[in-house]
Every structure is written in C-alpha cells, then in structure tokens.
PDB file of N, CA and C in Angstrom:
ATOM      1  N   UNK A   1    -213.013 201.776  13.046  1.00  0.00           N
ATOM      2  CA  UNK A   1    -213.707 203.036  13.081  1.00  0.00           C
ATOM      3  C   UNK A   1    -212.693 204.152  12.824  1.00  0.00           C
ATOM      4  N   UNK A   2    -213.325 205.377  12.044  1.00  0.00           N
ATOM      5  CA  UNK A   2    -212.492 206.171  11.919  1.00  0.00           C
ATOM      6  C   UNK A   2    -212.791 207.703  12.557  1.00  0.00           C
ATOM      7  N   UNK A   3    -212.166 208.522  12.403  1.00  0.00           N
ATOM      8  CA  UNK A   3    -212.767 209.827  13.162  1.00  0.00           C
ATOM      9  C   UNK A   3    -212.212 210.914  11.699  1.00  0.00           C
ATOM     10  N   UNK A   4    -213.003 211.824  11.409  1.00  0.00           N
ATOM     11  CA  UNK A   4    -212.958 212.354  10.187  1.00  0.00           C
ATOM     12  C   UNK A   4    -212.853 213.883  10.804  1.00  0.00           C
ATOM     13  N   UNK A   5    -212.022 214.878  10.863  1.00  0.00           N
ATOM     14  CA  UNK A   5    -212.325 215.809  10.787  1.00  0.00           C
ATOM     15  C   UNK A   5    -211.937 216.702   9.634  1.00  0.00           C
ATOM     16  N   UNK A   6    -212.697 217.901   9.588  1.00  0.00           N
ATOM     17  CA  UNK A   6    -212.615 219.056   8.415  1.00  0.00           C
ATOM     18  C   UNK A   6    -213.032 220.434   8.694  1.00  0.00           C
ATOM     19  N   UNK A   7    -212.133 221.255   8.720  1.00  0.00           N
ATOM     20  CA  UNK A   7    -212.094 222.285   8.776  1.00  0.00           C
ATOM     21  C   UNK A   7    -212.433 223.159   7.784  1.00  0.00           C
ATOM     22  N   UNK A   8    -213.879 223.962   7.895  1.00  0.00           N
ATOM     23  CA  UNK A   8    -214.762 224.728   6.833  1.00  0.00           C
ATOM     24  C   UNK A   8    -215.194 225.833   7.212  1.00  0.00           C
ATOM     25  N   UNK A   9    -215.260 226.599   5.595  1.00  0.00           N
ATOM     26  CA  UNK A   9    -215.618 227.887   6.042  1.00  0.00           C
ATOM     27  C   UNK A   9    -216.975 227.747   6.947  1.00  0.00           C
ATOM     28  N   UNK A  10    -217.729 228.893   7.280  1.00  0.00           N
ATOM     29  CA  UNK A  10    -218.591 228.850   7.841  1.00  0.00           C
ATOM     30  C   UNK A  10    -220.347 228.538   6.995  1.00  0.00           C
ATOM     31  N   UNK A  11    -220.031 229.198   5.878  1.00  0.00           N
ATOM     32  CA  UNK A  11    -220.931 229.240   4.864  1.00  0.00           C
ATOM     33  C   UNK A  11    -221.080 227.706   4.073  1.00  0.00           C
ATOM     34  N   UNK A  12    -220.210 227.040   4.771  1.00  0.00           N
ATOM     35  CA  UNK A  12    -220.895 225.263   3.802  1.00  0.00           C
ATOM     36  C   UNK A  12    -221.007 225.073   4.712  1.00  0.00           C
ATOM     37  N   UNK A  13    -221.302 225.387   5.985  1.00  0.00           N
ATOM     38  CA  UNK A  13    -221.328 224.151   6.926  1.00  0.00           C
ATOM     39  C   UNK A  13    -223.033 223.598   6.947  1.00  0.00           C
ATOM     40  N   UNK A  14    -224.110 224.456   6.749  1.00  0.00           N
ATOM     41  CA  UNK A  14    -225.556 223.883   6.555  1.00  0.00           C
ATOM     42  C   UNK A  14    -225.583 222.694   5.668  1.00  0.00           C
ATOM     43  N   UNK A  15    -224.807 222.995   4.143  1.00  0.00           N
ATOM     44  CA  UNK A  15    -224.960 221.918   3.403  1.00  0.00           C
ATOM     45  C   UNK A  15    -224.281 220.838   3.878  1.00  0.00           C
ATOM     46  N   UNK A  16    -223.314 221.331   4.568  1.00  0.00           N
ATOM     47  CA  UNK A  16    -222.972 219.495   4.872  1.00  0.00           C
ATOM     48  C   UNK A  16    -223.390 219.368   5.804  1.00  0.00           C
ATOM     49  N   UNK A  17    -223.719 219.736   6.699  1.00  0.00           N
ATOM     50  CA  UNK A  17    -224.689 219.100   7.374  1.00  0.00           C
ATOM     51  C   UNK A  17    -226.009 218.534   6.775  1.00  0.00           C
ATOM     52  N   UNK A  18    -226.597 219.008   6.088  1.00  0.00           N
ATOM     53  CA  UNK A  18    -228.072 218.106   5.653  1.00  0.00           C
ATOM     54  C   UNK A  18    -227.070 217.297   4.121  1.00  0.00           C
ATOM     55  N   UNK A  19    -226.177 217.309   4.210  1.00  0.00           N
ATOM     56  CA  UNK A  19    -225.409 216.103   3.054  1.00  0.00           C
ATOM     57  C   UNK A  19    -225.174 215.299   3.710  1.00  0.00           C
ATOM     58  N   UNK A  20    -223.965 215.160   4.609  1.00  0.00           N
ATOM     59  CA  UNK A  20    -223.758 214.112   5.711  1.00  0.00           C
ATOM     60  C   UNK A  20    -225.289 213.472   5.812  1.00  0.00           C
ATOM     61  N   UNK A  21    -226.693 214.231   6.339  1.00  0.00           N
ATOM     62  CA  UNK A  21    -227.605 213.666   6.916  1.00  0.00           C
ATOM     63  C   UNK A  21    -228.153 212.779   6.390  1.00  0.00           C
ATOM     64  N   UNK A  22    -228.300 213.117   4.946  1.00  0.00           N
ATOM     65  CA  UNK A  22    -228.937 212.485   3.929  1.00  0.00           C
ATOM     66  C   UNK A  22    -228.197 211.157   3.469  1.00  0.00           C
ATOM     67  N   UNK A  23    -226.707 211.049   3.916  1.00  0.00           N
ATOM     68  CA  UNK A  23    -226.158 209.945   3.488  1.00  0.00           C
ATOM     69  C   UNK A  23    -226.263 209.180   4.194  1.00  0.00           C
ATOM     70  N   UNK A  24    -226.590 208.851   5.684  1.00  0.00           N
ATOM     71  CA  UNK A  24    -226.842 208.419   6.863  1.00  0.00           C
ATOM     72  C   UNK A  24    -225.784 208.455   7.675  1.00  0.00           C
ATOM     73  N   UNK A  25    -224.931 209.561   7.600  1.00  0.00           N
ATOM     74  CA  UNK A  25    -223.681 209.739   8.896  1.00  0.00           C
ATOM     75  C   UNK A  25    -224.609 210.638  10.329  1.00  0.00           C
ATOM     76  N   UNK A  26    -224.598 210.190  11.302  1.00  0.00           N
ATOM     77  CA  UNK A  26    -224.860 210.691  12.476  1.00  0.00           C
ATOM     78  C   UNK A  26    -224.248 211.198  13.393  1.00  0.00           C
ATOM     79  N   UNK A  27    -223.097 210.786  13.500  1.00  0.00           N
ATOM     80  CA  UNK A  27    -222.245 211.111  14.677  1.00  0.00           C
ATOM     81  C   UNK A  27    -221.039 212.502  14.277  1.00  0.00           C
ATOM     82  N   UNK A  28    -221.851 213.032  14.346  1.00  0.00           N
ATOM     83  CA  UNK A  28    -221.219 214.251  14.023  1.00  0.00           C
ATOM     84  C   UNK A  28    -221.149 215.940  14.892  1.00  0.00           C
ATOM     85  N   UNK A  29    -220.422 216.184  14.893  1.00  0.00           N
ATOM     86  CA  UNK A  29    -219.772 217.598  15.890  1.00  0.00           C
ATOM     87  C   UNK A  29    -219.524 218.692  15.671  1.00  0.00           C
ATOM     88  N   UNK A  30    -219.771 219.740  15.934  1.00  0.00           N
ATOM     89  CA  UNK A  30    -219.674 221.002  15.351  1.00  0.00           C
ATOM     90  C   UNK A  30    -218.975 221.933  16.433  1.00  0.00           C
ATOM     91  N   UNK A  31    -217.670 222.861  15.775  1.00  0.00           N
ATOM     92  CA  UNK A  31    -216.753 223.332  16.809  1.00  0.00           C
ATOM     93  C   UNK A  31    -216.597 224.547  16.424  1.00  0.00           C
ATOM     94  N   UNK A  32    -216.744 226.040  16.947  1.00  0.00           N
ATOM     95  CA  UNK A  32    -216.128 226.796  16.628  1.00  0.00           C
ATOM     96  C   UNK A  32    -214.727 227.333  16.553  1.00  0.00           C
ATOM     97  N   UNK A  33    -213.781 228.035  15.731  1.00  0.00           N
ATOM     98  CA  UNK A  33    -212.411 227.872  15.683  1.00  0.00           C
ATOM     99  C   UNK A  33    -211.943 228.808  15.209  1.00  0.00           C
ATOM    100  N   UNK A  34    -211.081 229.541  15.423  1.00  0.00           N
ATOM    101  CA  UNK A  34    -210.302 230.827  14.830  1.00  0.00           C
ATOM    102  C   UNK A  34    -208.984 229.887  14.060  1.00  0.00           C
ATOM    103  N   UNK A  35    -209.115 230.231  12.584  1.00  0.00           N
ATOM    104  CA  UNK A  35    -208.084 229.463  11.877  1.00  0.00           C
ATOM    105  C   UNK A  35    -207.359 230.340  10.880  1.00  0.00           C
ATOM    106  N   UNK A  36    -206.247 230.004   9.824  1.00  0.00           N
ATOM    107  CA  UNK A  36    -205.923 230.482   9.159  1.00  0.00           C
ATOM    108  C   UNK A  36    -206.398 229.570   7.741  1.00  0.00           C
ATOM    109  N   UNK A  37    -207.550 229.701   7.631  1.00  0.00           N
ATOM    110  CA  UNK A  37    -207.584 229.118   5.810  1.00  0.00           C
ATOM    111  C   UNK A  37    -207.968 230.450   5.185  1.00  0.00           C
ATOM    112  N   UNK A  38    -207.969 230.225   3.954  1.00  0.00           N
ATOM    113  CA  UNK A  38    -207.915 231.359   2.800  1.00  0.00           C
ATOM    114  C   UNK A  38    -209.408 232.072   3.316  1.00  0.00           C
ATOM    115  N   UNK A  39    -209.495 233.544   3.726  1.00  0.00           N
ATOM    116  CA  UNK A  39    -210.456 233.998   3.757  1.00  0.00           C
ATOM    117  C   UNK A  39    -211.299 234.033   2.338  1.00  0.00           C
ATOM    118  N   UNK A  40    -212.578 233.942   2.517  1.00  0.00           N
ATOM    119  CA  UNK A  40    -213.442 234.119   1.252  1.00  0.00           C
ATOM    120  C   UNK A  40    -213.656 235.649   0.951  1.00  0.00           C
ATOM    121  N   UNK A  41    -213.924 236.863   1.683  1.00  0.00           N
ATOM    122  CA  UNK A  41    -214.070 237.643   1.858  1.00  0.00           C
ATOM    123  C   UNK A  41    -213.184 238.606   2.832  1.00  0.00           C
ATOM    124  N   UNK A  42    -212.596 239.931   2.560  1.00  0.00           N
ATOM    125  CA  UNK A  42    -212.062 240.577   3.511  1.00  0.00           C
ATOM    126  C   UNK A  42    -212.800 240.807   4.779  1.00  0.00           C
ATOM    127  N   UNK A  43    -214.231 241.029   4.774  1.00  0.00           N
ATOM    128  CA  UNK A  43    -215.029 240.911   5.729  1.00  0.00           C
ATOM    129  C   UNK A  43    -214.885 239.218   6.887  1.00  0.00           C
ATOM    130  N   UNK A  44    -214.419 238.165   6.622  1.00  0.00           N
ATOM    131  CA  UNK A  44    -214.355 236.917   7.184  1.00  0.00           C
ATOM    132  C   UNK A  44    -213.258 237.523   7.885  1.00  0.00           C
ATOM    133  N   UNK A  45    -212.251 237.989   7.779  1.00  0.00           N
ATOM    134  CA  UNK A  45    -210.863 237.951   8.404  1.00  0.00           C
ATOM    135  C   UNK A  45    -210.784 239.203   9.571  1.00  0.00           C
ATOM    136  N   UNK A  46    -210.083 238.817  10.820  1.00  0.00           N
ATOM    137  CA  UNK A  46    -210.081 239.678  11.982  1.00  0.00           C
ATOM    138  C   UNK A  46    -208.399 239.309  12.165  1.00  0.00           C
ATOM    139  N   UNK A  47    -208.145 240.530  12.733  1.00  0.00           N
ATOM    140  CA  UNK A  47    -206.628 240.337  12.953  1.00  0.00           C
ATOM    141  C   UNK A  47    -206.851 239.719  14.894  1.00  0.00           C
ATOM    142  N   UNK A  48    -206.041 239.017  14.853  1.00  0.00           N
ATOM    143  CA  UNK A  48    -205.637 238.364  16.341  1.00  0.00           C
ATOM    144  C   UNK A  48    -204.508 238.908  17.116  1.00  0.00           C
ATOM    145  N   UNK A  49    -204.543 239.485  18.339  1.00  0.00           N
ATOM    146  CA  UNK A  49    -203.617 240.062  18.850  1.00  0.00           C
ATOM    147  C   UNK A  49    -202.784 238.672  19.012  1.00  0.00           C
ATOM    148  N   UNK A  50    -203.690 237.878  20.079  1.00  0.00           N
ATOM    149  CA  UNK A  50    -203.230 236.826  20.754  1.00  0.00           C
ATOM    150  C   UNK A  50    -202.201 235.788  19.446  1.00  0.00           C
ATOM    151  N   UNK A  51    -202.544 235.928  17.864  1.00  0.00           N
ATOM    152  CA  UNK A  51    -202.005 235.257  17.370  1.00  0.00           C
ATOM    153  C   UNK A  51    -201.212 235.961  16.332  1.00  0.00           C
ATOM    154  N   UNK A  52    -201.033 236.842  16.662  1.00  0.00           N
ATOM    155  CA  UNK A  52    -200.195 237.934  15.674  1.00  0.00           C
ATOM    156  C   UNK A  52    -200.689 237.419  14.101  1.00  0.00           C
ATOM    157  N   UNK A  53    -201.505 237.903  14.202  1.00  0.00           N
ATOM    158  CA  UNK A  53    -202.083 237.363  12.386  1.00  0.00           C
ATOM    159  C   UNK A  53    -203.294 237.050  12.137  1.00  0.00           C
ATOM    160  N   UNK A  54    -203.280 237.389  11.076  1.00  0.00           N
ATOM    161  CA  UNK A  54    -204.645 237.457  10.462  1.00  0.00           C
ATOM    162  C   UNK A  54    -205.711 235.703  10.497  1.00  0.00           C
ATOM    163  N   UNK A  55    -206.484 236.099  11.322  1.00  0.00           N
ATOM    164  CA  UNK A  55    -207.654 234.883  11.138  1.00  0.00           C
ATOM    165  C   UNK A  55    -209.112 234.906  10.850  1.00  0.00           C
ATOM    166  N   UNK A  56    -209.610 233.489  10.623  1.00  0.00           N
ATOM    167  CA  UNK A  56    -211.295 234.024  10.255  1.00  0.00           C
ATOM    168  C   UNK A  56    -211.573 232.695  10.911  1.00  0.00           C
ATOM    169  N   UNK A  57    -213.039 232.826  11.444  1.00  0.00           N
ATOM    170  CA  UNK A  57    -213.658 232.056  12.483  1.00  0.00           C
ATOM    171  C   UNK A  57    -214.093 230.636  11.076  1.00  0.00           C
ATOM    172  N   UNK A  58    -213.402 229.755  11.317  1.00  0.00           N
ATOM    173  CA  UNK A  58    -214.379 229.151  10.818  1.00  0.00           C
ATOM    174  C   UNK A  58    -215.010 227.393  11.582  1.00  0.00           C
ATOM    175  N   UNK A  59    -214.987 226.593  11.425  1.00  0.00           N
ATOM    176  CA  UNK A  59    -215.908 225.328  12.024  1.00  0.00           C
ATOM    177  C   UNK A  59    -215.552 224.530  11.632  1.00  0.00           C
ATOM    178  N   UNK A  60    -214.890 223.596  12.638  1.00  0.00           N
ATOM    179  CA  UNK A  60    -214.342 222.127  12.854  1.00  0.00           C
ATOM    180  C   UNK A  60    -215.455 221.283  12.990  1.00  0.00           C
ATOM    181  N   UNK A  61    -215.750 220.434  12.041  1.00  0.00           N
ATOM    182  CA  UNK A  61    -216.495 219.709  12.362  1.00  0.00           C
ATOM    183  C   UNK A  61    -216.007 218.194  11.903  1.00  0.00           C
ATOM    184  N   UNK A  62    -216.547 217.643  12.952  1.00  0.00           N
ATOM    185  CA  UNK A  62    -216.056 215.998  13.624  1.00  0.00           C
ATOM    186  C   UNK A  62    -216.882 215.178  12.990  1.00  0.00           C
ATOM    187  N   UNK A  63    -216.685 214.129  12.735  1.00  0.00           N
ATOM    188  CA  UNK A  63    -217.402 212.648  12.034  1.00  0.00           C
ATOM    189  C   UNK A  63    -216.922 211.486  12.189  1.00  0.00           C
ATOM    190  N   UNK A  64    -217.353 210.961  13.441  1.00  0.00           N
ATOM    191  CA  UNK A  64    -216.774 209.501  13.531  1.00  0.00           C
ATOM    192  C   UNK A  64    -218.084 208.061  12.122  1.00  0.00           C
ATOM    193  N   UNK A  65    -217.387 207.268  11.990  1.00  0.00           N
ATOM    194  CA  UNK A  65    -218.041 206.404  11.047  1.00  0.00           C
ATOM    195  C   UNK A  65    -216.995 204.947  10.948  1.00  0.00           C
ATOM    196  N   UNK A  66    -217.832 204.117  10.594  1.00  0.00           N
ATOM    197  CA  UNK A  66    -217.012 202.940  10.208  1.00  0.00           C
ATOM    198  C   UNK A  66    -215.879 202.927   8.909  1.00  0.00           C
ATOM    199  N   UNK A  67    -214.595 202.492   9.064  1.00  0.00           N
ATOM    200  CA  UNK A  67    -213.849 202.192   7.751  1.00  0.00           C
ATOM    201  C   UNK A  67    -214.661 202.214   6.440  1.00  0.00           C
ATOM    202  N   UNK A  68    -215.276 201.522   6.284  1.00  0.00           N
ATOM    203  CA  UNK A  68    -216.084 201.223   4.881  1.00  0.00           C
ATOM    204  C   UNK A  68    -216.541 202.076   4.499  1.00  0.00           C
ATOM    205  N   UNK A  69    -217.040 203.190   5.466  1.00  0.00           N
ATOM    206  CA  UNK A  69    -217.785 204.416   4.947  1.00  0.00           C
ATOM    207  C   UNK A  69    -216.785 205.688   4.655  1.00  0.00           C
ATOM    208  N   UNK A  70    -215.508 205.733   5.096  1.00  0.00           N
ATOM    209  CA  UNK A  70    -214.891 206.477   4.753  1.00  0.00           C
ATOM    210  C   UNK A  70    -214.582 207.567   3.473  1.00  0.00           C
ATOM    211  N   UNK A  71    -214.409 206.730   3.131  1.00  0.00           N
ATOM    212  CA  UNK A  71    -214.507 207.108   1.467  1.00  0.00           C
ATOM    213  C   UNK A  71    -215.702 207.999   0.774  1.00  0.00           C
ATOM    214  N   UNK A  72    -216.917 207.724   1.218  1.00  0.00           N
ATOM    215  CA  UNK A  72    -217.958 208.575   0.963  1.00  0.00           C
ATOM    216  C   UNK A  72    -218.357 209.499   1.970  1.00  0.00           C
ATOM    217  N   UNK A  73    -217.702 209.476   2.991  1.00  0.00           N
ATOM    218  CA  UNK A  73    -217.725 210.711   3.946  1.00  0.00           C
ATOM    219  C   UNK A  73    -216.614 211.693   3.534  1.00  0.00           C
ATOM    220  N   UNK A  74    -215.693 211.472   3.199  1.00  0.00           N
ATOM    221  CA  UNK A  74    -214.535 212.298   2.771  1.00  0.00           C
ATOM    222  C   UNK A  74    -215.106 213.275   1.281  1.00  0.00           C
ATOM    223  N   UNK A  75    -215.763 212.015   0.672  1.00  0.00           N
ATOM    224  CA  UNK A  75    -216.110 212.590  -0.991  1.00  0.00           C
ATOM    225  C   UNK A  75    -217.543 213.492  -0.659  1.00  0.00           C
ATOM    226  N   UNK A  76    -218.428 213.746  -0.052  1.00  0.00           N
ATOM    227  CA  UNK A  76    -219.027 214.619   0.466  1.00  0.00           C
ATOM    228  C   UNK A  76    -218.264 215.913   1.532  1.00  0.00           C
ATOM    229  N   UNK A  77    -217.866 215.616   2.160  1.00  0.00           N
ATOM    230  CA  UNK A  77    -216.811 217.120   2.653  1.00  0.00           C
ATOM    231  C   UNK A  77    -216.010 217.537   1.678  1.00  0.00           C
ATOM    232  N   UNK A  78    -215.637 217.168   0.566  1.00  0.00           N
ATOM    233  CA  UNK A  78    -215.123 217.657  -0.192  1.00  0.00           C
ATOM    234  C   UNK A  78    -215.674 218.487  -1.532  1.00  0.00           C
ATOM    235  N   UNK A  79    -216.760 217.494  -1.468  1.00  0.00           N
ATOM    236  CA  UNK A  79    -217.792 218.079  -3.120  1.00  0.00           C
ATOM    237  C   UNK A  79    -218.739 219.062  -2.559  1.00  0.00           C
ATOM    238  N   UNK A  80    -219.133 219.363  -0.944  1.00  0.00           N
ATOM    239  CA  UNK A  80    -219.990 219.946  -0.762  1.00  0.00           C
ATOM    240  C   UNK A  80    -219.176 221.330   0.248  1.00  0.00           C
ATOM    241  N   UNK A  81    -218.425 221.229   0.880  1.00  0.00           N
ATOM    242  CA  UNK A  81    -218.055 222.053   1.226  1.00  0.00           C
ATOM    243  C   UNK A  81    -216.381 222.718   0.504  1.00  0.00           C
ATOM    244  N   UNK A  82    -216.506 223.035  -0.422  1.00  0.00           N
ATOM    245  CA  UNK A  82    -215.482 223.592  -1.460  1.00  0.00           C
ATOM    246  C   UNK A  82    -216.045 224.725  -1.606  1.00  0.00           C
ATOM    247  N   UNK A  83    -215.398 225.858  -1.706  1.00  0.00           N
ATOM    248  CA  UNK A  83    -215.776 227.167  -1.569  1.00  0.00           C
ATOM    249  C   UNK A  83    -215.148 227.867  -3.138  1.00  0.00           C
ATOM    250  N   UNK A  84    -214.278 226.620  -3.944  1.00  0.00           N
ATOM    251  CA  UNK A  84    -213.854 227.151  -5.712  1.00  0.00           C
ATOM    252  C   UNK A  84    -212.264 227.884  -5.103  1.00  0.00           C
ATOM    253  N   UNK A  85    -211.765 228.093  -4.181  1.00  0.00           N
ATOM    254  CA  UNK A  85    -210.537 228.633  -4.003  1.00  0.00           C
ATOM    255  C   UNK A  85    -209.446 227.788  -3.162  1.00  0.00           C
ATOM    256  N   UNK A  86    -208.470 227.596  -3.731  1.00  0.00           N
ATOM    257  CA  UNK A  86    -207.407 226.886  -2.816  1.00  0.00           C
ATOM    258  C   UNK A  86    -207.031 227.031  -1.321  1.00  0.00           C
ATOM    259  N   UNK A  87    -207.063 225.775  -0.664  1.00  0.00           N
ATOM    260  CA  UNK A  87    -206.735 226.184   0.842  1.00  0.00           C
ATOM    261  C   UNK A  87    -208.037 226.629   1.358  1.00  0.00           C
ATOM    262  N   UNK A  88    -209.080 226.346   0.922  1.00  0.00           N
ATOM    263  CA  UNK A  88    -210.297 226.497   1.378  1.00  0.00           C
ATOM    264  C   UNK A  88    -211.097 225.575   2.476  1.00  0.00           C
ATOM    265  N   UNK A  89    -210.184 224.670   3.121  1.00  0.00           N
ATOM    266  CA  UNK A  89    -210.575 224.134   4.101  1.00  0.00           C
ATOM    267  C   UNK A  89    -209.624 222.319   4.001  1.00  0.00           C
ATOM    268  N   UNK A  90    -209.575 221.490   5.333  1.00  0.00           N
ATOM    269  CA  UNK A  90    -209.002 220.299   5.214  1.00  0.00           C
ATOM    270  C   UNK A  90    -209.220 219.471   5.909  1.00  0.00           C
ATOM    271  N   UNK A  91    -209.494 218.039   5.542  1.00  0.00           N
ATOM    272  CA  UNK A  91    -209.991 216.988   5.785  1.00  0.00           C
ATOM    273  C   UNK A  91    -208.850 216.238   6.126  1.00  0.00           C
ATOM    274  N   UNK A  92    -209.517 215.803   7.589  1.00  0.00           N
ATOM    275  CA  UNK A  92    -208.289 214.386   8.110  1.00  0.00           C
ATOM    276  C   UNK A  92    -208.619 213.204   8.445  1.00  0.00           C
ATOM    277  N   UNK A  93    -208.461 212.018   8.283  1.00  0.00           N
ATOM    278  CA  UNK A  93    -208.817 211.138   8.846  1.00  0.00           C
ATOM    279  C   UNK A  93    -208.164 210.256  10.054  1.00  0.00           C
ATOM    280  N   UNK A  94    -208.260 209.610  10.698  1.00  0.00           N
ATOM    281  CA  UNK A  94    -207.802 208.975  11.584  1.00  0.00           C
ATOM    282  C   UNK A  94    -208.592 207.955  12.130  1.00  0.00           C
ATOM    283  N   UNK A  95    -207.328 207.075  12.542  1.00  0.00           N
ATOM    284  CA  UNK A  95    -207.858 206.016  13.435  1.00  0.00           C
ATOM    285  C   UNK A  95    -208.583 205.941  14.848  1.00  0.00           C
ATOM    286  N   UNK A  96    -210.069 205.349  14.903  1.00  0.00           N
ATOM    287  CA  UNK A  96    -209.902 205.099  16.067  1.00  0.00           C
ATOM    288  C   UNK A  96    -209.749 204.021  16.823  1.00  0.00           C
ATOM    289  N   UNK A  97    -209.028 203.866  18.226  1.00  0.00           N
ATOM    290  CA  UNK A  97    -208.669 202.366  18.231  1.00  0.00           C
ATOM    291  C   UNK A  97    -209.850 202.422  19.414  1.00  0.00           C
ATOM    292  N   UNK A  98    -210.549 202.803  19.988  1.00  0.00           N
ATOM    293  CA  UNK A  98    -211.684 201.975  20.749  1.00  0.00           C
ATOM    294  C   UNK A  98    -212.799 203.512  20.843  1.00  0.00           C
ATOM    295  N   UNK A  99    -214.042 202.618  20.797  1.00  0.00           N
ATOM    296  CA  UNK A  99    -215.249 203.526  21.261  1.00  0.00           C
ATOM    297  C   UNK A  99    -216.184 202.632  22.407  1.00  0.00           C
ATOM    298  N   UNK A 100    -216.677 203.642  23.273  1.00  0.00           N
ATOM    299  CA  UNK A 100    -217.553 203.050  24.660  1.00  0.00           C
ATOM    300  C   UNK A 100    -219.045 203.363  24.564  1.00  0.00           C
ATOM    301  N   UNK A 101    -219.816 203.186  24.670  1.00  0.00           N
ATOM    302  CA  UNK A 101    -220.693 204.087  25.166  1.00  0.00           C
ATOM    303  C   UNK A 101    -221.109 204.464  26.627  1.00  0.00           C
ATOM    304  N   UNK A 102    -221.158 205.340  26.599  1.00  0.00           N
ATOM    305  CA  UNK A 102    -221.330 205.991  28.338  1.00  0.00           C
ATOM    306  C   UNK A 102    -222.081 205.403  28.879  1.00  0.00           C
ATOM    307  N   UNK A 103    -223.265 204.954  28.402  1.00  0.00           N
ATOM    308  CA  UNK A 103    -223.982 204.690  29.592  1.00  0.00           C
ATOM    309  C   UNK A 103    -223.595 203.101  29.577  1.00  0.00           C
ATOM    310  N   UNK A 104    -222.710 202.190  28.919  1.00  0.00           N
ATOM    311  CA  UNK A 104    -221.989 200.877  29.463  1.00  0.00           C
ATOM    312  C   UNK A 104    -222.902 199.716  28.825  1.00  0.00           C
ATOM    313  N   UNK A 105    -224.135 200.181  27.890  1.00  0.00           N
ATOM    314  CA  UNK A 105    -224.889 199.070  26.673  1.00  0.00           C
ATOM    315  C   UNK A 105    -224.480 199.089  25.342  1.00  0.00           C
ATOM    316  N   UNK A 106    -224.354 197.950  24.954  1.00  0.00           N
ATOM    317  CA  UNK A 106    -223.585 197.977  23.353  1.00  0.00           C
ATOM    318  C   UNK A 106    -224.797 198.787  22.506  1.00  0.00           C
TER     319      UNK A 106
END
C-alpha cells in the first residue's frame, strides 16, 4: 500500500476530487495548508508574519491506494490538477508498511 500526497492550488481541488472519484480511489483526505507554491494570482498570496514570507493557502490532499494503482493515481493529480505554471503544486508517494482498521474487522 501506498500513501500519495499532493499539494494543490485550491482551484483544482473539485476536479480531482470527482477525478479520483470516478477512477474508483476512495480513501482520500483533504487538509488545509499555508504553503509556498507559485501563487496563481496576486490575490492567492498573504504575507505571514509567523513565516516571514510570502504564502497562499492551498490543500494537501491525502490518497492512500494499493501499489498497482499508483501509477494512475499519480497520472490523474497530475493531468488534472496542473494549473499551466511551474511549481504549481507536488506529488509524493510513499510507503505504507501496515494499515488497521479501527474498529478490529478485516
């Protein structure tokens, strides 16, 4: 299993969400986040005391999925949330080495 995250402007995040949906990824998370990627607009960007520098809110969002699916979860965060400008957001993947479910039934 892997855990996928990507950091996006705020304005793709609907489409990937009903992209992800449509591909059948479910397990997915949505985070708000003060970051430094390329603002789209001077209006996106707020200066941060706390971080001496310029940031814009944008949304971490999480995707755990099996290995196999990787590849087409990545190629959808990428084709759908691209905003046409560099540094416009970034995708990570990682391992996960165990998942539970809470309530203790497979």
């Amino acid at each position: 299993m892997k855990q996928i995250k990507a950091f996006v402007h705020r304005k793709r995040v609907s489409d990937l969400i009903h992209a992800l949906e449509a591909a059948g990824f479910q397990r997915l998370s949505l985070f708000d986040v003060k970051g430094l990627l390329r603002a789209l607009s001077a209006r996106e960007q707020e200066y941060s005391v706390e971080f001496g520098d310029q940031v814009i809110n944008e949304v971490q969002m999480e995707l755990f999925c099996e290995d196999e699916d990787v590849a087409r979860a990545v190629e959808i965060f990428r084709r759908v949330g691209r905003t046409g400008r560099p540094d416009a957001g970034w995708v990570y993947v990682s391992p996960v080495e165990q998942a539970f479910p809470i309530d203790g039934t497979a």
